[in-house]
C-alpha atoms as a PDB file:
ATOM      1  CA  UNK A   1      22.351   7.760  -5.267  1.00  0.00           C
ATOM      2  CA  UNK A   2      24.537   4.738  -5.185  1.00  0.00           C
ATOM      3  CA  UNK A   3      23.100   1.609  -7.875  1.00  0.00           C
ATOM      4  CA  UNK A   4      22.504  -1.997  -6.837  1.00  0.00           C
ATOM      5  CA  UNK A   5      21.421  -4.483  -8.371  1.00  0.00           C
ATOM      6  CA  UNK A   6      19.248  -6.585  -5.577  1.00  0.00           C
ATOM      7  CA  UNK A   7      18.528 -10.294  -6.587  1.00  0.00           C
ATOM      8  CA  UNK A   8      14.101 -10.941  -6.789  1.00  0.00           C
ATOM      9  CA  UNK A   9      12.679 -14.022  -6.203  1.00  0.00           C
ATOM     10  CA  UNK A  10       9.363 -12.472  -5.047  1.00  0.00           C
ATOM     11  CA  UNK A  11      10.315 -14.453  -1.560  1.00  0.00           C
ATOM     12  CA  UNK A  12       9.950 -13.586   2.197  1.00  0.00           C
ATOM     13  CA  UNK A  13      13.625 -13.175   2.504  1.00  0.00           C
ATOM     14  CA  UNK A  14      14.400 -10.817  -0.985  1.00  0.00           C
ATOM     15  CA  UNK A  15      11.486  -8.698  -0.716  1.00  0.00           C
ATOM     16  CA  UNK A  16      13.415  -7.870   3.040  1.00  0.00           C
ATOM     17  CA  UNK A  17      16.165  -7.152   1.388  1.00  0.00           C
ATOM     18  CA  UNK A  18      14.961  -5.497  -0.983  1.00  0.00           C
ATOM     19  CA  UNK A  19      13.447  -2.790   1.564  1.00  0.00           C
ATOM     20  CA  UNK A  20      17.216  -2.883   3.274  1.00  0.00           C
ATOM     21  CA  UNK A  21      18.394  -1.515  -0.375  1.00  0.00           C
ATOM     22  CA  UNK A  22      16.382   0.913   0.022  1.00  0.00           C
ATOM     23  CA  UNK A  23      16.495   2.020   3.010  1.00  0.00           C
ATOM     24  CA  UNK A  24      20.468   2.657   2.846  1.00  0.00           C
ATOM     25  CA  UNK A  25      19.761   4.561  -0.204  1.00  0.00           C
ATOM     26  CA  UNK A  26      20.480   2.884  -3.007  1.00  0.00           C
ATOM     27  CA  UNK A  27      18.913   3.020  -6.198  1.00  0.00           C
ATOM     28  CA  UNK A  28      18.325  -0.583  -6.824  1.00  0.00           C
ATOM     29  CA  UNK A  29      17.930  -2.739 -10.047  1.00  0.00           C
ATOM     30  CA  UNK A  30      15.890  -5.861  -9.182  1.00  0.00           C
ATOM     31  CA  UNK A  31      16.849  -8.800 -10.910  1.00  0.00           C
ATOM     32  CA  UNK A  32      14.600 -12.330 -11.030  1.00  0.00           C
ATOM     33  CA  UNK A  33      15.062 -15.364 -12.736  1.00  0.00           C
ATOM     34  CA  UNK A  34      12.600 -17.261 -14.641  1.00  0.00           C
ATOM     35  CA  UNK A  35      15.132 -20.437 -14.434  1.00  0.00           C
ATOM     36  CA  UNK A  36      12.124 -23.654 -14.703  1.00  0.00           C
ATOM     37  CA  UNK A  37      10.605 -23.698 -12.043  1.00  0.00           C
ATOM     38  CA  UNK A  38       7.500 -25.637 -11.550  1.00  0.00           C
ATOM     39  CA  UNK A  39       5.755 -22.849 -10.998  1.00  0.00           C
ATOM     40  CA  UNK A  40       5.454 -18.882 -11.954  1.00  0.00           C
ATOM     41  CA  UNK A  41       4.323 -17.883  -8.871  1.00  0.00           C
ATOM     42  CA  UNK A  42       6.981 -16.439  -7.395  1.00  0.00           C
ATOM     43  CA  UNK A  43       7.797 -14.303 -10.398  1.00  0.00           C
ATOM     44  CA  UNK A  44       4.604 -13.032 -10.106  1.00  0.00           C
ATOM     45  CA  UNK A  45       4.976 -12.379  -6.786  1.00  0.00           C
ATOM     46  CA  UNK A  46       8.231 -10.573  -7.420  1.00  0.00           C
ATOM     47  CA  UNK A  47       6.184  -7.705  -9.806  1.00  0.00           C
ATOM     48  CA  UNK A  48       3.633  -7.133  -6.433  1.00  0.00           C
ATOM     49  CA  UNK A  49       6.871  -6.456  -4.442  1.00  0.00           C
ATOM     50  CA  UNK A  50       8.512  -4.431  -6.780  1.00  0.00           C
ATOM     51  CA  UNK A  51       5.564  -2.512  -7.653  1.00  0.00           C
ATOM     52  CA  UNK A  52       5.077  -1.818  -3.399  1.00  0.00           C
ATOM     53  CA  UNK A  53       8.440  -0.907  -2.686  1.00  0.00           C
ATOM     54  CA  UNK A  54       9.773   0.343  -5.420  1.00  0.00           C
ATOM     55  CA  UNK A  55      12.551   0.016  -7.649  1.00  0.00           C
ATOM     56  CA  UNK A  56      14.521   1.624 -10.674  1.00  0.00           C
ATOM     57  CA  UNK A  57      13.972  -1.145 -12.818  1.00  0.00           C
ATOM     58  CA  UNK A  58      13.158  -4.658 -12.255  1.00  0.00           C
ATOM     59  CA  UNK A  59      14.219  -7.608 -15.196  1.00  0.00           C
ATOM     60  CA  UNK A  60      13.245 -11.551 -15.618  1.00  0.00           C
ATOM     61  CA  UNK A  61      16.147 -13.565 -17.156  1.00  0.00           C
ATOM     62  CA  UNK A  62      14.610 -16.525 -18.373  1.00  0.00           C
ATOM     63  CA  UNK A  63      17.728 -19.478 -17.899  1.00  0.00           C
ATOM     64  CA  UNK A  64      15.987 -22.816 -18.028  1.00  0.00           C
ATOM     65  CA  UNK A  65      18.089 -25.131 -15.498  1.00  0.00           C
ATOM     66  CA  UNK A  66      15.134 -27.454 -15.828  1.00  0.00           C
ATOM     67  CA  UNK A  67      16.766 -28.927 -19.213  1.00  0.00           C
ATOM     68  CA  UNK A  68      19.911 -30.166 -16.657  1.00  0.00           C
ATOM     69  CA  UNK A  69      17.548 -31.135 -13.985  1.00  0.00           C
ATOM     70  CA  UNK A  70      18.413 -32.332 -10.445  1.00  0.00           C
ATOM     71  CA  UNK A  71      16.598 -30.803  -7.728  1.00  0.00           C
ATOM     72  CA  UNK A  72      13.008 -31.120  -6.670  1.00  0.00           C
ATOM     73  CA  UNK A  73      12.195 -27.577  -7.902  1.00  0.00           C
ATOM     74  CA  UNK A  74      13.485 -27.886 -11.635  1.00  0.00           C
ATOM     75  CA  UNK A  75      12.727 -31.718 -12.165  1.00  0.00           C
ATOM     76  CA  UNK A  76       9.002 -33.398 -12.283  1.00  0.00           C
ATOM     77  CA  UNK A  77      10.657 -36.347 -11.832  1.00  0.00           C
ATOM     78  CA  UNK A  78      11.897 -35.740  -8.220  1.00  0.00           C
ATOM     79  CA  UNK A  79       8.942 -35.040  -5.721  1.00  0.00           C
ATOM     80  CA  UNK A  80       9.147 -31.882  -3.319  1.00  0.00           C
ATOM     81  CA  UNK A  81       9.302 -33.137   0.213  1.00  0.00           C
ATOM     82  CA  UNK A  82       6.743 -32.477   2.630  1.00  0.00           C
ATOM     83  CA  UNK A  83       7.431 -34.297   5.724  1.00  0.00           C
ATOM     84  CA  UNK A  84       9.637 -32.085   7.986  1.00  0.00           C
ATOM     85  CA  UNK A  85      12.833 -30.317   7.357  1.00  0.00           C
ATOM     86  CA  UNK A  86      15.701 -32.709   7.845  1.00  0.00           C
ATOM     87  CA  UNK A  87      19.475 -32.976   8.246  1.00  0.00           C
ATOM     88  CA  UNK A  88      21.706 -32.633   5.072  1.00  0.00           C
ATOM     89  CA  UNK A  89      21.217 -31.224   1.976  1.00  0.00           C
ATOM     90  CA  UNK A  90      17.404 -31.376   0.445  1.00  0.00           C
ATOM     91  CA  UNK A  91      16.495 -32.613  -2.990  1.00  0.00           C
ATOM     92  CA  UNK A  92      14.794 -28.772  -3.393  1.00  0.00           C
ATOM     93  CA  UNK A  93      18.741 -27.947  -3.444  1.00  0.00           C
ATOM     94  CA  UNK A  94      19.428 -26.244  -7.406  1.00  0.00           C
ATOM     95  CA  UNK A  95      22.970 -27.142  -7.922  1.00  0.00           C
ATOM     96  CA  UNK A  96      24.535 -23.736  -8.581  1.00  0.00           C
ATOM     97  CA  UNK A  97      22.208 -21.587  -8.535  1.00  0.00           C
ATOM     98  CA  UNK A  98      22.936 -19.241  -6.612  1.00  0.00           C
ATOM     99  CA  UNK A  99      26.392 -18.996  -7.754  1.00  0.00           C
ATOM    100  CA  UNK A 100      24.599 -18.755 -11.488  1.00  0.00           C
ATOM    101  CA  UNK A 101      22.331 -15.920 -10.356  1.00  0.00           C
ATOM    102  CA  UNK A 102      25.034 -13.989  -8.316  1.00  0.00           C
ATOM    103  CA  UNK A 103      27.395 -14.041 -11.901  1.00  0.00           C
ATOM    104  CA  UNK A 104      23.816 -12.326 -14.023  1.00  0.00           C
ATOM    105  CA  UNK A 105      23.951  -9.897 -11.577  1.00  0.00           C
ATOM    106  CA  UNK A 106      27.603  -9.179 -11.540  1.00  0.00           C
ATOM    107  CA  UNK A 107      27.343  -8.472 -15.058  1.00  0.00           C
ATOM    108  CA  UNK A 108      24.163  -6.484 -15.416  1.00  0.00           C
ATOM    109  CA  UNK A 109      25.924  -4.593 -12.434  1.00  0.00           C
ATOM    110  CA  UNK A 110      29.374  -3.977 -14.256  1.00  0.00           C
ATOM    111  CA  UNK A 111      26.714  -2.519 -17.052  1.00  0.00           C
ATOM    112  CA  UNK A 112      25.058  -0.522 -15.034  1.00  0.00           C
ATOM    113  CA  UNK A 113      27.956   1.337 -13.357  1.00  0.00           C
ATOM    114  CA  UNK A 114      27.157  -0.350  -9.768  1.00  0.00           C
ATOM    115  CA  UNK A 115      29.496  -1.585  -7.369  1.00  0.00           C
ATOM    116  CA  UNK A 116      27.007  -3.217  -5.253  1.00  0.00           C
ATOM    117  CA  UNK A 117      25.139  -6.889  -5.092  1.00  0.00           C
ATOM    118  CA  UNK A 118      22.264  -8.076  -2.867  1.00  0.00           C
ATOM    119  CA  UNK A 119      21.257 -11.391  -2.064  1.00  0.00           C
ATOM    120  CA  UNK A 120      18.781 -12.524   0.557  1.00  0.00           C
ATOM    121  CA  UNK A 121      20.383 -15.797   1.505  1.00  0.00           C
ATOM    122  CA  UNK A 122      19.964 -16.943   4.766  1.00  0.00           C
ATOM    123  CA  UNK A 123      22.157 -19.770   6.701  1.00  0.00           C
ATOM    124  CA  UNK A 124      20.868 -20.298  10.010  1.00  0.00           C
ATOM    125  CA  UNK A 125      17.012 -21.373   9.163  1.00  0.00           C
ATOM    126  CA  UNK A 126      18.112 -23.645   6.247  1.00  0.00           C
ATOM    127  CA  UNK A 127      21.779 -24.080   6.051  1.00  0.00           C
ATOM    128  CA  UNK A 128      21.449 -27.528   4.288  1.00  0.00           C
ATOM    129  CA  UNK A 129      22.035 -25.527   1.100  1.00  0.00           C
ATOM    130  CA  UNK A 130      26.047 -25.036   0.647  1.00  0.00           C
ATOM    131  CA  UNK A 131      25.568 -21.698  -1.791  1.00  0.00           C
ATOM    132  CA  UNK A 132      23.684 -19.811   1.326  1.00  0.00           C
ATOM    133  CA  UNK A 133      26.821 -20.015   4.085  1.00  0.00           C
ATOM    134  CA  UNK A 134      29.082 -17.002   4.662  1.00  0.00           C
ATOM    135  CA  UNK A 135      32.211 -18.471   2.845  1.00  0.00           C
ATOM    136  CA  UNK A 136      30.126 -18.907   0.003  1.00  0.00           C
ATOM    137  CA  UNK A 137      29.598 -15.022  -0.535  1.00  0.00           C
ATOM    138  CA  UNK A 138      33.215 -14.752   0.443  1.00  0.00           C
ATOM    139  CA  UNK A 139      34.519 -16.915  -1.570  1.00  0.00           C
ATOM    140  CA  UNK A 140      31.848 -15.048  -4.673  1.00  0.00           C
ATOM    141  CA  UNK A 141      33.013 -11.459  -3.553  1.00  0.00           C
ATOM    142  CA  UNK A 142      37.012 -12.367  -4.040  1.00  0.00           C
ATOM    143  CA  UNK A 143      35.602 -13.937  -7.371  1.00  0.00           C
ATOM    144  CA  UNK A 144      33.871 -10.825  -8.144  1.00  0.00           C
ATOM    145  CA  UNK A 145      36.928  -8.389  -7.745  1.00  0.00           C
ATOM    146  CA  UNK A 146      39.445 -10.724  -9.364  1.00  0.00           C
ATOM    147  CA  UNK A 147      37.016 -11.740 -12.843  1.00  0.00           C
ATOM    148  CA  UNK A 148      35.485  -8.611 -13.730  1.00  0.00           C
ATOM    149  CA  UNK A 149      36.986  -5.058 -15.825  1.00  0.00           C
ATOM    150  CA  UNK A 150      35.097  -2.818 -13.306  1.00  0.00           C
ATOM    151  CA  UNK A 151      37.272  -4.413 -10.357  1.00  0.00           C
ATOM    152  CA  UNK A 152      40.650  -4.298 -12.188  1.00  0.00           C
ATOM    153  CA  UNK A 153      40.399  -0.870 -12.943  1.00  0.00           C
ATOM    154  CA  UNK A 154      39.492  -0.139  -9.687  1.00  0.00           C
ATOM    155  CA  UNK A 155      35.669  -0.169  -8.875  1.00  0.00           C
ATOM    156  CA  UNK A 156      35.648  -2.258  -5.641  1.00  0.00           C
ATOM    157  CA  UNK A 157      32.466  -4.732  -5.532  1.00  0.00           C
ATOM    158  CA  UNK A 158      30.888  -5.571  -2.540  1.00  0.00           C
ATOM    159  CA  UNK A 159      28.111  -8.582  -2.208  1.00  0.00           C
ATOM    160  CA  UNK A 160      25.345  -7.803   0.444  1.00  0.00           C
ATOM    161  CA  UNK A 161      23.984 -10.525   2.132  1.00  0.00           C
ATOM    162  CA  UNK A 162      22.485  -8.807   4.975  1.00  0.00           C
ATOM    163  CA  UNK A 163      20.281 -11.688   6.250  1.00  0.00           C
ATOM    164  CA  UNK A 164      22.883 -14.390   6.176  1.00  0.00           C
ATOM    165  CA  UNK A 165      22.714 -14.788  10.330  1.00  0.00           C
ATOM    166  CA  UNK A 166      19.431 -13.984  11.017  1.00  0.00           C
ATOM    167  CA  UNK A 167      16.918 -16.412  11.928  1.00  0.00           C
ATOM    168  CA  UNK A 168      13.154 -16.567   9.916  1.00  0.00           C
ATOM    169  CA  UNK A 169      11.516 -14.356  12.718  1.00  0.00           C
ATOM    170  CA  UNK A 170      14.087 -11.724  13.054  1.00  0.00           C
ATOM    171  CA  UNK A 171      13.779 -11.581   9.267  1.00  0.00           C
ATOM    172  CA  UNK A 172       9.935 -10.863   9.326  1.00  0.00           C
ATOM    173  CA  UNK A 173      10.417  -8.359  12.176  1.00  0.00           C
ATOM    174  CA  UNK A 174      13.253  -6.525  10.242  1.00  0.00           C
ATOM    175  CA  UNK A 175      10.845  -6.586   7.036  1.00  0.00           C
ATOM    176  CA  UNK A 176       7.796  -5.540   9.280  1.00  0.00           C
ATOM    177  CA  UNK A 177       9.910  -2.412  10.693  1.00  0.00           C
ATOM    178  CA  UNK A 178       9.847  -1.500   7.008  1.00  0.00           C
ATOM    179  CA  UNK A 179       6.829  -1.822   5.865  1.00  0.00           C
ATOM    180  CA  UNK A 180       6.931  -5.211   3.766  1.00  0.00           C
ATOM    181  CA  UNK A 181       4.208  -6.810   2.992  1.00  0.00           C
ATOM    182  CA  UNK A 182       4.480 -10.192   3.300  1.00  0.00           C
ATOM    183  CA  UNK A 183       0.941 -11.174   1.842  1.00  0.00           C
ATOM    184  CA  UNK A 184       2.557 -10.401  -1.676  1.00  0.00           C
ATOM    185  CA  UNK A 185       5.398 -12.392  -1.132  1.00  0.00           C
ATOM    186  CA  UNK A 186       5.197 -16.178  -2.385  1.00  0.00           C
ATOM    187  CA  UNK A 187       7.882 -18.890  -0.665  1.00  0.00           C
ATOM    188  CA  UNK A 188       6.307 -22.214  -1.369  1.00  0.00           C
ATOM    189  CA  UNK A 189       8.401 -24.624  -3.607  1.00  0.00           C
ATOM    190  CA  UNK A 190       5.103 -25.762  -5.099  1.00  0.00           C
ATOM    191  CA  UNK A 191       2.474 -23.352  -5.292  1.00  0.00           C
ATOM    192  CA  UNK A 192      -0.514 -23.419  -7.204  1.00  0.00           C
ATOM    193  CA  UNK A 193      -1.522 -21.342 -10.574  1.00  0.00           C
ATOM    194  CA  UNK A 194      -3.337 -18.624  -7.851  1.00  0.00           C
ATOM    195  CA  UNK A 195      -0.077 -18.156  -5.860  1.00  0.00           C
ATOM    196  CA  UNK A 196      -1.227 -20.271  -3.055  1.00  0.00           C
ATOM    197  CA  UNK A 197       1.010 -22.203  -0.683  1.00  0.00           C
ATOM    198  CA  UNK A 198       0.771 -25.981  -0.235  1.00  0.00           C
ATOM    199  CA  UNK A 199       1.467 -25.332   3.828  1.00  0.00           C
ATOM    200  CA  UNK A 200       3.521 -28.261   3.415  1.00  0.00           C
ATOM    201  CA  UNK A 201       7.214 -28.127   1.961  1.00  0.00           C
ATOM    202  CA  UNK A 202      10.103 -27.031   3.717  1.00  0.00           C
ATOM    203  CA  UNK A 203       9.737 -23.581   3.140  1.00  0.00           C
ATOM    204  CA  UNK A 204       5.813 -23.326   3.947  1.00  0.00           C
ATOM    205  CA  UNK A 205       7.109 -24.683   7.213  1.00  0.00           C
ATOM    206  CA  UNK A 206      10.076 -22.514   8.016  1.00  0.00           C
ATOM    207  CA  UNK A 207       8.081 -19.557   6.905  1.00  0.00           C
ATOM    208  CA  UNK A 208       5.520 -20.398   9.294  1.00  0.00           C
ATOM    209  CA  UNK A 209       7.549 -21.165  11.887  1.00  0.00           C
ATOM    210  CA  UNK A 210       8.976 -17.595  11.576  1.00  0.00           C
ATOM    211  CA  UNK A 211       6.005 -15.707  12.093  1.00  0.00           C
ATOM    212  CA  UNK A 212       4.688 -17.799  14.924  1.00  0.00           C
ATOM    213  CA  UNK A 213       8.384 -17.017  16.910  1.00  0.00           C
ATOM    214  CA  UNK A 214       8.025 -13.303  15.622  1.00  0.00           C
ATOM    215  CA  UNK A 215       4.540 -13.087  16.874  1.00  0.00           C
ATOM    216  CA  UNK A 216       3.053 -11.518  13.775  1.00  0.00           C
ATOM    217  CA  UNK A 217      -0.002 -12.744  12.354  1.00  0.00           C
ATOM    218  CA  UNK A 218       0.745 -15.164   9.412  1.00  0.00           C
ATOM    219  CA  UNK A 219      -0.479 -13.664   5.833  1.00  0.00           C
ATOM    220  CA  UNK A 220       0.339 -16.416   3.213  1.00  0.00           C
ATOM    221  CA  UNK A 221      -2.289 -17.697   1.166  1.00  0.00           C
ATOM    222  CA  UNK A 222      -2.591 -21.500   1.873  1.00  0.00           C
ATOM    223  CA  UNK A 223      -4.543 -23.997  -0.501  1.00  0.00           C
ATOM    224  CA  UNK A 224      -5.911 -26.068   2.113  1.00  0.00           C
END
């Protein structure tokens, strides 16, 4: 079987892509990141799906990008929004971080031996954030085959983003096709200590959204 090392947040979106990994036969590495955010639910929630789906081995990189700041997830100074996606590019935005993520998995896969990355962005439900759009994996790809030893002497690496045009509810139905399930997943940018969503913040909302227009039965666990 081919390795690939498939990025974890314990999210709707990478627990989907995780079963897509799968499913084409690779023998995936997951890879989280414990990088300060106010809350460890999602890391939790990134165990359940690994420990549903299955994996070859499944690491948390602790990188604390709260000690820089700047977005809404990392800083208690800047207040999650919860009135209604918007135009533009939310505070919740981490500056770089997916590009940071993407390079920890480019090198645990140029340790492992694998020539191939998967990321669950998405850029038509929320493409306010500029590391989620097509160029952007591109752009990371070319960076990937030009930067690394494995690529100069020959191992071509290829970035996965098989979700990057798909809206929330084709997502779920995709994931529901193959078995996910959702109720383990956590996507709320401020959940509480028992993994429960504040029904709220952007993402509650989109997530939401996504099962009502795939017609499946919503599972999150809400506080209210």
């Amino acid at each position: 079987m081919k390795s690939a090392v498939v990025l974890l947040s314990g999210g709707l979106d990478s627990a989907t892509v995780l079963a897509l990994a799968k499913q084409q036969g690779f023998d995936c590495h997951c890879l989280s990141l414990d990088y300060g955010q106010k809350h460890a639910a999602e890391l939790f929630a990134a165990q359940r799906v690994v420990a549903a789906l299955g994996a070859t081995s499944h690491r948390v990189l602790k990188l604390d990008l709260g000690q820089l700041g700047g977005s809404a997830l990392t800083d208690a100074s800047i207040a999650v929004p919860t009135g209604g996606v918007r135009p533009g590019i939310p505070v919740t935005y981490v500056p770089a971080r997916n590009t940071i993520m993407l390079s920890l998995a480019l090198a645990w896969a140029e340790i492992l031996g694998a020539r191939d990355i998967f990321v669950g962005v998405n850029a038509v439900d929320y493409s306010g954030y500029p590391d989620c759009r097509p160029e952007f994996i591109r752009a990371f790809e070319a960076l990937a085959n030009l930067a690394t030893k494995a690529a100069v002497e020959g191992q071509v690496l290829k970035v996965h983003a098989p979700l990057i045009e798909m809206s929330k509810a084709q997502i779920i139905a995709c994931g529901m096709a193959l078995d996910v399930d959702y109720s383990l997943t956590v996507s709320c940018y401020q959940a509480d200590t028992r993994g429960r969503a504040c029904g709220v913040c952007d993402s509650c909302r989109l997530r939401h959204e996504g099962f009502v227009a795939a017609g499946v039965e919503d599972p999150t666990r809400y506080a209210g």
